[in-house]
Protein backbone atom coordinates (compact mmCIF):
# COMPACT_ATOMS: atom_id res chain seq x y z
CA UNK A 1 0.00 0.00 0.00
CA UNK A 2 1.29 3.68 -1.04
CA UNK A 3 2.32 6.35 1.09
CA UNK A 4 -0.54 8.59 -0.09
CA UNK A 5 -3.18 5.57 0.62
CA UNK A 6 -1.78 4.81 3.56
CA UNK A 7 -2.47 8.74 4.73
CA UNK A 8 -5.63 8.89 3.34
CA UNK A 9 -6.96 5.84 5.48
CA UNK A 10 -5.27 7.41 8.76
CA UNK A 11 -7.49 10.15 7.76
CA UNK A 12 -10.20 8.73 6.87
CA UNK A 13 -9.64 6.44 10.47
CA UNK A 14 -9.01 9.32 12.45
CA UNK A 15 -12.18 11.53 10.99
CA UNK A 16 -14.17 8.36 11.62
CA UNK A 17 -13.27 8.26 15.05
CA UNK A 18 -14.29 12.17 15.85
CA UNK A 19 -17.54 11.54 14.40
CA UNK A 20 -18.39 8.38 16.65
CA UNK A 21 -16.69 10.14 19.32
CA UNK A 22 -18.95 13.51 18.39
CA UNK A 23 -22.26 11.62 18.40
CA UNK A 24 -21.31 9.54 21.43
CA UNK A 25 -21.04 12.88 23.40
CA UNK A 26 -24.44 14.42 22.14
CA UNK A 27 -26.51 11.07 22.87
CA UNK A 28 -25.66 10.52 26.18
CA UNK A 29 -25.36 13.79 27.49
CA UNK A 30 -27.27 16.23 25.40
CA UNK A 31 -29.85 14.31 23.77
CA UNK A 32 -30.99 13.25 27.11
CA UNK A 33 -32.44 16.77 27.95
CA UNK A 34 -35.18 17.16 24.98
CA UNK A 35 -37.07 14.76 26.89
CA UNK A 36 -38.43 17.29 29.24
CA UNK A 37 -40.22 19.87 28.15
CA UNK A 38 -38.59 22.76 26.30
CA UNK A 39 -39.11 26.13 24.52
CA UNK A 40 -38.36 27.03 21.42
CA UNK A 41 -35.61 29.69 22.56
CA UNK A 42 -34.65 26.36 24.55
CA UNK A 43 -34.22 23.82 21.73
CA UNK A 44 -32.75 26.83 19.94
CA UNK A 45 -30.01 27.26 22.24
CA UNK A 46 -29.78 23.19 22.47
CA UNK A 47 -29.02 23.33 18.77
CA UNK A 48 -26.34 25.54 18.72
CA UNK A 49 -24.32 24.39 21.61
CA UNK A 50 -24.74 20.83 20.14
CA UNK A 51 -23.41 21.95 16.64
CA UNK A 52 -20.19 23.64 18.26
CA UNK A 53 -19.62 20.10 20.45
CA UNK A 54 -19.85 18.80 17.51
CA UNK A 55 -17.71 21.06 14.97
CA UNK A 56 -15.40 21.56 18.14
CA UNK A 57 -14.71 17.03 18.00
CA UNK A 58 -14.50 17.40 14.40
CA UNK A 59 -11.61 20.00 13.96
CA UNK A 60 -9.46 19.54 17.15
CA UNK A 61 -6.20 18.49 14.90
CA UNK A 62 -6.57 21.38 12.62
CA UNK A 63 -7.93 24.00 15.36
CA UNK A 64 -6.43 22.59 18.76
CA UNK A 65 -6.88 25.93 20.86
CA UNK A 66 -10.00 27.23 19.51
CA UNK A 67 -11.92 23.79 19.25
CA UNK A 68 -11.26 23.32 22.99
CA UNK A 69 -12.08 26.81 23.93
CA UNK A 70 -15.58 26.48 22.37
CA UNK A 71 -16.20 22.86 23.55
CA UNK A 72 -15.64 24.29 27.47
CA UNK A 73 -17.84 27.34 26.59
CA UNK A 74 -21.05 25.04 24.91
CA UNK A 75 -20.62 22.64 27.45
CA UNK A 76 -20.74 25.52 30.37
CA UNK A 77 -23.37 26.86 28.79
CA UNK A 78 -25.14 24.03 28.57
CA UNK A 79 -24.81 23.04 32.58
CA UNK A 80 -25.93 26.82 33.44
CA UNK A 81 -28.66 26.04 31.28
CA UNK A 82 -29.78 22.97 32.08
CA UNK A 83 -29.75 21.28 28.34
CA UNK A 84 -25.98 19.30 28.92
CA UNK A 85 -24.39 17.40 31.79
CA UNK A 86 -21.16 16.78 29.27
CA UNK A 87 -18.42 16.71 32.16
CA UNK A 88 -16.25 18.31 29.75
CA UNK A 89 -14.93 14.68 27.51
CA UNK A 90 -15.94 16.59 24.35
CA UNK A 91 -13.40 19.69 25.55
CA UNK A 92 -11.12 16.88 27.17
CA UNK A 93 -10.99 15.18 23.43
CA UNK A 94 -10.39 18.60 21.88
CA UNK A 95 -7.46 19.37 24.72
CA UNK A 96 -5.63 16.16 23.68
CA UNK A 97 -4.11 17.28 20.04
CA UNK A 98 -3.42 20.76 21.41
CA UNK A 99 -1.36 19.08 24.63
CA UNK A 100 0.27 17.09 21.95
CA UNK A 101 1.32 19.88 19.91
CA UNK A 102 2.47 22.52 22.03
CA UNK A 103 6.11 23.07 23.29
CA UNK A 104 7.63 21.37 26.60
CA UNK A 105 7.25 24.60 28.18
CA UNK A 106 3.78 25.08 27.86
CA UNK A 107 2.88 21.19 28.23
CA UNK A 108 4.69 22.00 32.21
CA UNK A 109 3.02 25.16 32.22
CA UNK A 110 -0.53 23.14 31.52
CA UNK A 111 -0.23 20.62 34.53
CA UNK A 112 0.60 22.76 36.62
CA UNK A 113 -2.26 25.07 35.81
CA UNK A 114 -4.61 21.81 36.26
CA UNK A 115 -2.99 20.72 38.96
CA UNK A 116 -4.37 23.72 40.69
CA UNK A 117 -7.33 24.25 39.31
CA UNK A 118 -8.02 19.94 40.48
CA UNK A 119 -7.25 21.51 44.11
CA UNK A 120 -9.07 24.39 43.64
CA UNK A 121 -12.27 22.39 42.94
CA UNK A 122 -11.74 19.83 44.81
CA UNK A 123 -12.00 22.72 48.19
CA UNK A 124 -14.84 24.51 46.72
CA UNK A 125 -17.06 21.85 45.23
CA UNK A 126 -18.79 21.13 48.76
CA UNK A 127 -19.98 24.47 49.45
CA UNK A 128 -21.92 24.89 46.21
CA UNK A 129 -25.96 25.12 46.33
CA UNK A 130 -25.83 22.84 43.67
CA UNK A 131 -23.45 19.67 44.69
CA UNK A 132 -24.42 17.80 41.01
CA UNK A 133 -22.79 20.79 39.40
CA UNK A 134 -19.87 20.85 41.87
CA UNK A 135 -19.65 17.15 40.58
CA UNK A 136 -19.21 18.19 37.24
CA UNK A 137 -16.60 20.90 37.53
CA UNK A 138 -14.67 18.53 39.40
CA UNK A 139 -15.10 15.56 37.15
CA UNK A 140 -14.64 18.08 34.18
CA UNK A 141 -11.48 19.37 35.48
CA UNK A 142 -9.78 15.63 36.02
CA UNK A 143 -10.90 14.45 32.55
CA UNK A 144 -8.67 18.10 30.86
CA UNK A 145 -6.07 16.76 33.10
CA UNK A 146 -6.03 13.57 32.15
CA UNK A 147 -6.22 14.29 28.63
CA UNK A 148 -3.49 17.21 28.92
CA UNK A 149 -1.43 14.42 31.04
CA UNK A 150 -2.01 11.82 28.11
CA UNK A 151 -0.80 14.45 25.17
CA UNK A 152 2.30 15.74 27.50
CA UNK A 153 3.46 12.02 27.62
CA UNK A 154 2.71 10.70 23.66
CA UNK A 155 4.91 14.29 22.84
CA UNK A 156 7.60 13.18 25.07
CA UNK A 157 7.50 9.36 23.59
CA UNK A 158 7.29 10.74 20.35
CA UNK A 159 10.13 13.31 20.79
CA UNK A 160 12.32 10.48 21.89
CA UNK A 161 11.54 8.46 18.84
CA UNK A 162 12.60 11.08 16.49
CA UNK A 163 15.47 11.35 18.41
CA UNK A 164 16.19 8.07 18.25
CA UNK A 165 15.39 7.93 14.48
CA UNK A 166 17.79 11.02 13.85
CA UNK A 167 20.95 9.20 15.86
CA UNK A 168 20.72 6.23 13.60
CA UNK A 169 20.22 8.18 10.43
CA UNK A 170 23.28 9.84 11.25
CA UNK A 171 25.48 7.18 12.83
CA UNK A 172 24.24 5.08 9.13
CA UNK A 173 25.43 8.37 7.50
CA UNK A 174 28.81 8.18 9.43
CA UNK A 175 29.00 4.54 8.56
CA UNK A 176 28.51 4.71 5.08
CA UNK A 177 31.17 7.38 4.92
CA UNK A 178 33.59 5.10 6.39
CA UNK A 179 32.55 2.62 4.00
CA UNK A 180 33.14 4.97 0.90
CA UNK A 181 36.51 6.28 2.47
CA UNK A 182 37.82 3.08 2.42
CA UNK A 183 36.96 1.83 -0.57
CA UNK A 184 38.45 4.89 -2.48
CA UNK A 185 41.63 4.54 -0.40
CA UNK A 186 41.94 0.63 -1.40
CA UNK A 187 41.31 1.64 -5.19
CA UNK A 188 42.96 4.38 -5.57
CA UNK A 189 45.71 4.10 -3.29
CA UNK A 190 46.27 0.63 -4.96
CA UNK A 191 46.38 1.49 -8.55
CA UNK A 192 48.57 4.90 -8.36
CA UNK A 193 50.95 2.97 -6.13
CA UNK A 194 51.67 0.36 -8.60
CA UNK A 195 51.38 2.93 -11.39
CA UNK A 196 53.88 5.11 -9.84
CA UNK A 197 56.21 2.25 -9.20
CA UNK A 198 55.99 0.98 -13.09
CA UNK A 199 56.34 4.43 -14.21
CA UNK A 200 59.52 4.76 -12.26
CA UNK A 201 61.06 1.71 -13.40
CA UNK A 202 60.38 1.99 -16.82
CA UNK A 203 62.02 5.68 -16.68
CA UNK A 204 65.35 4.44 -14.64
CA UNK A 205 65.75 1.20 -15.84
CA UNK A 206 69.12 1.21 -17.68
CA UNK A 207 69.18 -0.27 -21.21
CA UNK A 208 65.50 -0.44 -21.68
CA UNK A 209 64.02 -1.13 -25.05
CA UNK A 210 61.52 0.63 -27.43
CA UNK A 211 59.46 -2.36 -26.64
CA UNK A 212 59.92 -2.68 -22.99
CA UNK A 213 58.38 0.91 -22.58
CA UNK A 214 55.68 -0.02 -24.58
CA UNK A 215 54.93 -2.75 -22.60
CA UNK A 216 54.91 -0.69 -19.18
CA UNK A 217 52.61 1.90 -20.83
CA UNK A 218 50.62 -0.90 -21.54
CA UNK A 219 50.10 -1.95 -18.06
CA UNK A 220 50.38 1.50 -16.91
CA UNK A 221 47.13 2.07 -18.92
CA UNK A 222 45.62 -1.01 -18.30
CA UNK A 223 45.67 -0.38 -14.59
CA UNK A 224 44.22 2.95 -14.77
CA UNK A 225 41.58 2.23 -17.09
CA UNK A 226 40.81 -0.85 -14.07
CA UNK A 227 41.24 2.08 -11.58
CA UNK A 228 38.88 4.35 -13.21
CA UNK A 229 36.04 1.80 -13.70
CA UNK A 230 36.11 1.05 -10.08
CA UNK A 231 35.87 4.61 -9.12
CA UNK A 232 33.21 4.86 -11.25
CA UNK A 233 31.30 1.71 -9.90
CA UNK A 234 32.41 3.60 -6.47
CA UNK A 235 30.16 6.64 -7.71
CA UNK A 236 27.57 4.71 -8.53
CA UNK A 237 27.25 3.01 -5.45
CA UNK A 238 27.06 6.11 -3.83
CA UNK A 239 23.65 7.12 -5.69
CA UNK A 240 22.39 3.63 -5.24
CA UNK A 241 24.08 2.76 -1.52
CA UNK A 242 25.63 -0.44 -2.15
CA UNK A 243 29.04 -0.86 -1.03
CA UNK A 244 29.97 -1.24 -4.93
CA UNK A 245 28.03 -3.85 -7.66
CA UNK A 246 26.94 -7.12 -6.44
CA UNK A 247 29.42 -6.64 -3.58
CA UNK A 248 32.07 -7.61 -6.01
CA UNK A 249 35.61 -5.37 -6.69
CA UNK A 250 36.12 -5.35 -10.25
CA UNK A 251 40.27 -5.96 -10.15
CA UNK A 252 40.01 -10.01 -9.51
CA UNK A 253 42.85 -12.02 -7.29
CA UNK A 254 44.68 -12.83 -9.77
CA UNK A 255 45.16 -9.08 -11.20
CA UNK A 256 46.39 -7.83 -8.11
CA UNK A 257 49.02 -10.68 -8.16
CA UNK A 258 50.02 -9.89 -11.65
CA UNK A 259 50.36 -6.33 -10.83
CA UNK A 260 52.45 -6.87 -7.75
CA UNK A 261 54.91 -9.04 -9.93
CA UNK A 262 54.92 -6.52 -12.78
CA UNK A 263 56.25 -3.83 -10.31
CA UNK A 264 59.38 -6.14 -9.68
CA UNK A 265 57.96 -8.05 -6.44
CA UNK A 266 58.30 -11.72 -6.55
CA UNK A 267 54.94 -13.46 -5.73
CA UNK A 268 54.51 -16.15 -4.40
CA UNK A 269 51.10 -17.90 -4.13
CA UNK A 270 48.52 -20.22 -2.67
CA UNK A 271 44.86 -19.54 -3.29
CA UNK A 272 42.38 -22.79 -2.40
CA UNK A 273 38.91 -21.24 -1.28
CA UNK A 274 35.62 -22.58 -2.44
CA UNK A 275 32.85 -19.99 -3.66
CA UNK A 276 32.33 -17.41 -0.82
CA UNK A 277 29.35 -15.16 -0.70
CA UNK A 278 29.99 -11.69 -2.15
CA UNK A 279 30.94 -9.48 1.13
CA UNK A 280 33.05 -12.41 1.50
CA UNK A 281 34.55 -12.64 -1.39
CA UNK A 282 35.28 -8.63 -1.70
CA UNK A 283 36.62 -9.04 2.16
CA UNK A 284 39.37 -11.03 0.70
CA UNK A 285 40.38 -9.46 -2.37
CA UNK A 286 40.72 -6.37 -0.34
CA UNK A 287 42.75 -7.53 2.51
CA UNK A 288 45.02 -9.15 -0.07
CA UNK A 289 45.17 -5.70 -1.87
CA UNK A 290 45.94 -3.59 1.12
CA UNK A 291 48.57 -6.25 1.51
CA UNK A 292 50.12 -6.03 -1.38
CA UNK A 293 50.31 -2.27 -1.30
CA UNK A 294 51.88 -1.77 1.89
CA UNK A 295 54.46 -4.22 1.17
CA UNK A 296 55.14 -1.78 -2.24
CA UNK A 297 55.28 1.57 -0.45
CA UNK A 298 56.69 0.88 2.66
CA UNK A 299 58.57 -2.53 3.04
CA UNK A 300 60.98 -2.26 1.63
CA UNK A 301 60.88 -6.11 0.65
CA UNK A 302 61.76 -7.97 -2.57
CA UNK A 303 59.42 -11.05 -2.01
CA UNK A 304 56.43 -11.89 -0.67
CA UNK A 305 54.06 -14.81 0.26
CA UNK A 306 50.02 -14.35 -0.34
CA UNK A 307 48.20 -17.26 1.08
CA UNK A 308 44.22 -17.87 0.73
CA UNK A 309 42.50 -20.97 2.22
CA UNK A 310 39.67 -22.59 4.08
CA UNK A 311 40.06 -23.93 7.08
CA UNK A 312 36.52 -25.29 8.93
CA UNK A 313 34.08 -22.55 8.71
CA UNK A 314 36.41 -19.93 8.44
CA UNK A 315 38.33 -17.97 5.36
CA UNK A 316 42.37 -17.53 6.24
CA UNK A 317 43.83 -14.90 4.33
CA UNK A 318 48.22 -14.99 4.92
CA UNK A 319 50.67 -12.05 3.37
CA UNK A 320 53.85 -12.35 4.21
CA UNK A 321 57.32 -10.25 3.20
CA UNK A 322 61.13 -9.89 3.92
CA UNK A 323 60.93 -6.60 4.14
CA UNK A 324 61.68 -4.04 7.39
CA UNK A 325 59.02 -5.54 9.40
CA UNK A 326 56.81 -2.73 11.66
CA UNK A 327 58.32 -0.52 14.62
CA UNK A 328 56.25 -0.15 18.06
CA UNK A 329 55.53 3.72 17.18
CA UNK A 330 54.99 3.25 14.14
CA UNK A 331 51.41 5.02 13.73
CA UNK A 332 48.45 2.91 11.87
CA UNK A 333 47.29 4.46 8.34
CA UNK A 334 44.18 4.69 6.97
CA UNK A 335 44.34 1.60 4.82
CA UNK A 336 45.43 -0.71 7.87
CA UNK A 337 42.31 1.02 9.87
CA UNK A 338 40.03 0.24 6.74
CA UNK A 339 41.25 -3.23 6.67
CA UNK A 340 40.12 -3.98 10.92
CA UNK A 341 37.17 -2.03 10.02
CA UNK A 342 36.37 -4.29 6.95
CA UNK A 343 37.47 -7.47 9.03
CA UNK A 344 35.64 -6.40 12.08
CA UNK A 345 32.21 -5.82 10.54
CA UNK A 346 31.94 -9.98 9.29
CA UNK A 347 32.88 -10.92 13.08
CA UNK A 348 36.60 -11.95 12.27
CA UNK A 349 39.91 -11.62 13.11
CA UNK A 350 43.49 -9.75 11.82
CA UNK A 351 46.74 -9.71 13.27
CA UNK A 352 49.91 -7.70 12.01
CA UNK A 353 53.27 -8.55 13.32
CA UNK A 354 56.78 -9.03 12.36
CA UNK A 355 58.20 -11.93 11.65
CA UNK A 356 60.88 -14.03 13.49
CA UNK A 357 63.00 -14.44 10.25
CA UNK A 358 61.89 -10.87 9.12
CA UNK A 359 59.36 -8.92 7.41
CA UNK A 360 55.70 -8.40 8.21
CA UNK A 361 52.94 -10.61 8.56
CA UNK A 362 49.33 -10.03 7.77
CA UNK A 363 47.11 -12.84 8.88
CA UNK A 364 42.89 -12.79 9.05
CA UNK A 365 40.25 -15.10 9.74
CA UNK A 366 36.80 -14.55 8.46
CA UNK A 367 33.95 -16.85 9.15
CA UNK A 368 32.05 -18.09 6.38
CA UNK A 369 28.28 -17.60 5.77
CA UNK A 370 28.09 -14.16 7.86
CA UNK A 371 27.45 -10.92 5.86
CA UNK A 372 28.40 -7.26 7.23
């Protein structure tokens, strides 16, 4: 069912209700008098004041204030005269939307205002020469409070499910942000660090050939053309907010191997994993890309060891180098932060430390069959 049909049918449900509650109000408590004997100034007067109840029910959402005001006044008017013993529901009906509406100040303002006027009647009512009409203030006066008591409580319930609402709207925002940051900083910071590093070795390396070049600038391009599609499935994702299409990185396993080789690191690799689902399966491609890129930039190291496997119900992922290994101050970057963050939302495990014969190692455990 549609927005639109679902508003008109709380409409249509809540000008029902008014009307049943409108002609409740006049039967029991102002129909009642026409069965004594009346004049036609009388049943003039019992016309009118019934109309306003009436009109009063019916607009309370649109005219809080005023319907309430006028539902007190007929129904006063109508004890004085003897032609309505309404102990003011029809006004307490009326008070509810108004209660609802108004700020926290005034809601405060309101109980305390019926809190004493409760009191107030409560002293006075025994005095009265009439005692049915001290009745009826008093009753009158508990059903406003109720009904202002009822309103001040759905605001407050209300105001703390819009709050509520608003703090995960924005801690989603703040999570999808992290998302998008760290995808960028996997592609991006991936591709121009092996694009730099080709670049450079094809301009340095002595005795290069014609061909050689054109065989870097060929990878070179091939790289960021693979760079600038995933950015682009990045941007999409952003209008559409899936982490990128299908949950699948467009550079494969086997790419990033073949790039980390191309830039002069020797590769060595083990990759046994059945078919994982796709968070999975992007889980792993990234961690191994991360990997590899760190090991490029800041190792240091000529070889490396990238190791994929199941083991139980879990995913292993294993990158290991010769390189300078990490320091105790040295500071975590954004792609190592990504990477717990990435590893941390499908309820695994990573681990960075430096090996005993030297270099770093990288080492995660993912369960299988659990999706961020």
């Amino acid at each position: 069912m549609s927005t639109s049909m679902l508003g008109l049918r709380s409409s249509a449900l809540s000008w029902g209700l008014d009307a049943a509650v409108a002609v409740a109000v006049v039967g029991f408590f102002w129909v009642p008098a026409l069965t004594r004997e009346r004049t036609q100034g009388d049943l003039a007067l019992w016309g009118v004041l019934a109309v306003l109840v009436c009109v009063s029910v019916m607009l309370r959402w649109k005219l809080p204030t005023i319907s309430t005001v006028v539902a007190i006044g007929a129904t006063t008017v109508g004890w004085t005269s003897g032609l309505g013993t309404d102990p003011l529901l029809a006004a307490a009906w009326c008070l509810y939307p108004m209660a609802l509406q108004r700020a926290p100040r005034s809601r405060s303002f309101g109980l305390v205002m019926i809190a004493a006027l409760v009191a107030l009647a409560a002293t006075m009512a025994p005095p009265l020469n009439d005692p049915v009409l001290g009745q009826r203030i008093v009753n009158g006066i508990c059903a406003l409070g109720a009904s202002w008591l009822l309103g001040h409580v759905e605001a407050r319930r209300q105001a703390a499910v819009a709050a509520m609402v608003r703090e995960q709207e924005r801690s989603e925002r703040a999570r999808q942000q992290s998302v998008m940051a760290r995808e960028v900083h996997d592609v991006v910071g991936h591709a121009l660090s092996f694009i730099s590093i080709e670049a450079d070795a094809a301009r340095t390396l002595p005795g290069t050939t014609e061909t050689e070049l054109r065989e870097s600038l060929a990878d070179i391009e091939q790289r960021a053309r693979g760079a600038l599609e995933e950015v682009q499935a990045l941007v999409r994702s952003l209008r559409t907010g899936q982490i990128a299409p299908d949950g699948q990185a467009l550079v494969s396993l086997p790419d990033l191997l073949a790039a980390a080789r191309a830039s002069g690191l020797q590769v060595d690799a083990s990759i046994t994993t059945p078919e994982l689902p796709a968070e999975l399966g992007l889980a792993v491609t990234r961690i191994v890309q991360e990997g590899l890129s760190n090991i490029v930039r800041h190792s240091g190291a000529d070889r490396c060891e990238v190791a994929v496997w199941s083991e139980d119900d879990r995913i292993a992922v294993r990158v290991d180098d010769n390189g300078a290994g990490i320091h105790a101050d040295d500071a975590p970057g954004n792609g190592l932060s990504g990477m717990r963050e990435r590893v941390a939302e499908l309820g695994g495990e990573l681990t960075i430390s430096t090996r005993l014969e030297g270099g770093t190692r990288l080492l995660a455990h993912l369960p299988i069959g659990r999706e961020a």
